[in-house]
Protein backbone atom coordinates (compact mmCIF):
# COMPACT_ATOMS: atom_id res chain seq x y z
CA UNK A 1 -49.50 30.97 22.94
CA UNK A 2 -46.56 32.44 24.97
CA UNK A 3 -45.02 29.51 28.34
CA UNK A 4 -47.83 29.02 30.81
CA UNK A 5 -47.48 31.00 34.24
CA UNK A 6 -46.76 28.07 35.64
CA UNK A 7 -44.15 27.24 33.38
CA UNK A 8 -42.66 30.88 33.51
CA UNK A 9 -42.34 30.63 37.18
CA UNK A 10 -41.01 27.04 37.67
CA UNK A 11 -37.77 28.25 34.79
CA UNK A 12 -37.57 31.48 37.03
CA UNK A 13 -37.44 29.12 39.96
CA UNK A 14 -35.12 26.88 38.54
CA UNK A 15 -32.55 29.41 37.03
CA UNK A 16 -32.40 31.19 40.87
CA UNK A 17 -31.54 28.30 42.05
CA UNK A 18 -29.07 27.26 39.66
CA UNK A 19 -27.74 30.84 39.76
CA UNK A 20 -27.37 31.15 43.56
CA UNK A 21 -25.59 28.29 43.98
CA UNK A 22 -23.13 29.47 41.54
CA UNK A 23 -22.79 32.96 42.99
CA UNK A 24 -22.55 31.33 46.31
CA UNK A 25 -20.13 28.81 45.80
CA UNK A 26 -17.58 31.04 43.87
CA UNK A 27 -18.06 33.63 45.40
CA UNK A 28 -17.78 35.83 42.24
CA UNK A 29 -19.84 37.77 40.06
CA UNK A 30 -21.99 35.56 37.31
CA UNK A 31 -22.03 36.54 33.68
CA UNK A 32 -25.63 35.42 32.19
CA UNK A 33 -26.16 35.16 28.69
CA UNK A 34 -29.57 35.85 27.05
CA UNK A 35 -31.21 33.07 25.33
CA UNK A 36 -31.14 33.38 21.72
CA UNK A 37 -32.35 32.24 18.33
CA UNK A 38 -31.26 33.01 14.94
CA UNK A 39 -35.07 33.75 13.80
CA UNK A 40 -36.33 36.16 12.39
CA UNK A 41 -40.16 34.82 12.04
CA UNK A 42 -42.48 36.67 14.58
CA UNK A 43 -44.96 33.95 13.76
CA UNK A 44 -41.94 31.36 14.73
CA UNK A 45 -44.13 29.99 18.10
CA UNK A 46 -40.51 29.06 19.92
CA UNK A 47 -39.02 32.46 19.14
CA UNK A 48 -42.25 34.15 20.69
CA UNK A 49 -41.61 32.07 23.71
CA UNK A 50 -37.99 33.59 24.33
CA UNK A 51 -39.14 36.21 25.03
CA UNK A 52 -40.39 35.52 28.23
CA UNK A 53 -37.06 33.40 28.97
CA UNK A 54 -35.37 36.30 27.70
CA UNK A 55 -37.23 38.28 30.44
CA UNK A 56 -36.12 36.14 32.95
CA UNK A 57 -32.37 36.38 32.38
CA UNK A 58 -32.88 39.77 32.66
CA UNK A 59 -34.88 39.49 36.78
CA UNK A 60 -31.77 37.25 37.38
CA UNK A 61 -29.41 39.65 36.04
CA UNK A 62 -30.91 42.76 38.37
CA UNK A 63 -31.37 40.26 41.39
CA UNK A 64 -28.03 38.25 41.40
CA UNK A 65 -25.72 41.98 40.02
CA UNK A 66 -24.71 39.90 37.25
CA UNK A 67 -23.23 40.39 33.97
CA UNK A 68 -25.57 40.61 31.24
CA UNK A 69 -24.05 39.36 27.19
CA UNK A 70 -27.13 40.21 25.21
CA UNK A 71 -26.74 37.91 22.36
CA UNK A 72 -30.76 38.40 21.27
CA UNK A 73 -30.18 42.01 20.17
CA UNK A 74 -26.97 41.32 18.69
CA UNK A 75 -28.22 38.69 16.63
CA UNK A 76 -31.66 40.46 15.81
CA UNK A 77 -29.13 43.34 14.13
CA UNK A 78 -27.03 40.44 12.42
CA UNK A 79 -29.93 38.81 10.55
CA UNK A 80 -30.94 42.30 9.57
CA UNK A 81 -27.85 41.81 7.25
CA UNK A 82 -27.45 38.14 6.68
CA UNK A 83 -30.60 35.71 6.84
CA UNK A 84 -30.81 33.63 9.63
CA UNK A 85 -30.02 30.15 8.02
CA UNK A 86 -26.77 31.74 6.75
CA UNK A 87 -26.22 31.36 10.76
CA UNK A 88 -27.57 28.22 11.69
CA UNK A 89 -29.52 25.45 10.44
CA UNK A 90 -32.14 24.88 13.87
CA UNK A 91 -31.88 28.28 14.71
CA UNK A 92 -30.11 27.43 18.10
CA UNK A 93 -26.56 26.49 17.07
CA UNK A 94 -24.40 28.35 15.34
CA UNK A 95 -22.53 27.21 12.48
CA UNK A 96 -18.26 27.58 13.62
């Protein structure tokens, strides 16, 4: 089961927010990053969910003219190559 609407649209709500204040008080251009998992289990229930965040980012990044680093497809190639836990033991942060 994906992030309730209600959910989805308080994040969205959130991340404007966050975002506008940002582009507002530096007056500059933001670079957003896409949320992103070293997973490579469609059955993994979290990494189903990123998508929609994912999706977000992405609104944000049309609305605010932003920079977009699209670490999700990056890393989706990577782990085509080397397994996932060769990246990172939660699947959220990397090893260094």
């Amino acid at each position: 089961m994906q992030p309730t609407r209600l959910c989805e649209v308080l994040h969205r709500s959130r991340k404007r927010a966050v975002a506008g204040q940002a582009k507002q008080e530096s007056n500059s251009r933001l670079v957003l990053i896409e949320p992103f998992m070293f997973c490579d289990d469609a059955e993994n229930k979290i990494f189903q969910d990123l998508r929609v965040y994912i999706r977000i980012v992405y609104q944000l990044v049309e609305e605010f003219d932003a920079v977009l680093v699209p670490l999700q497809n990056w890393i989706d190639e990577q782990i085509k190559q080397v397994p996932p836990e060769k990246w990172s033991e939660d699947s959220v942060h990397p090893y260094i």
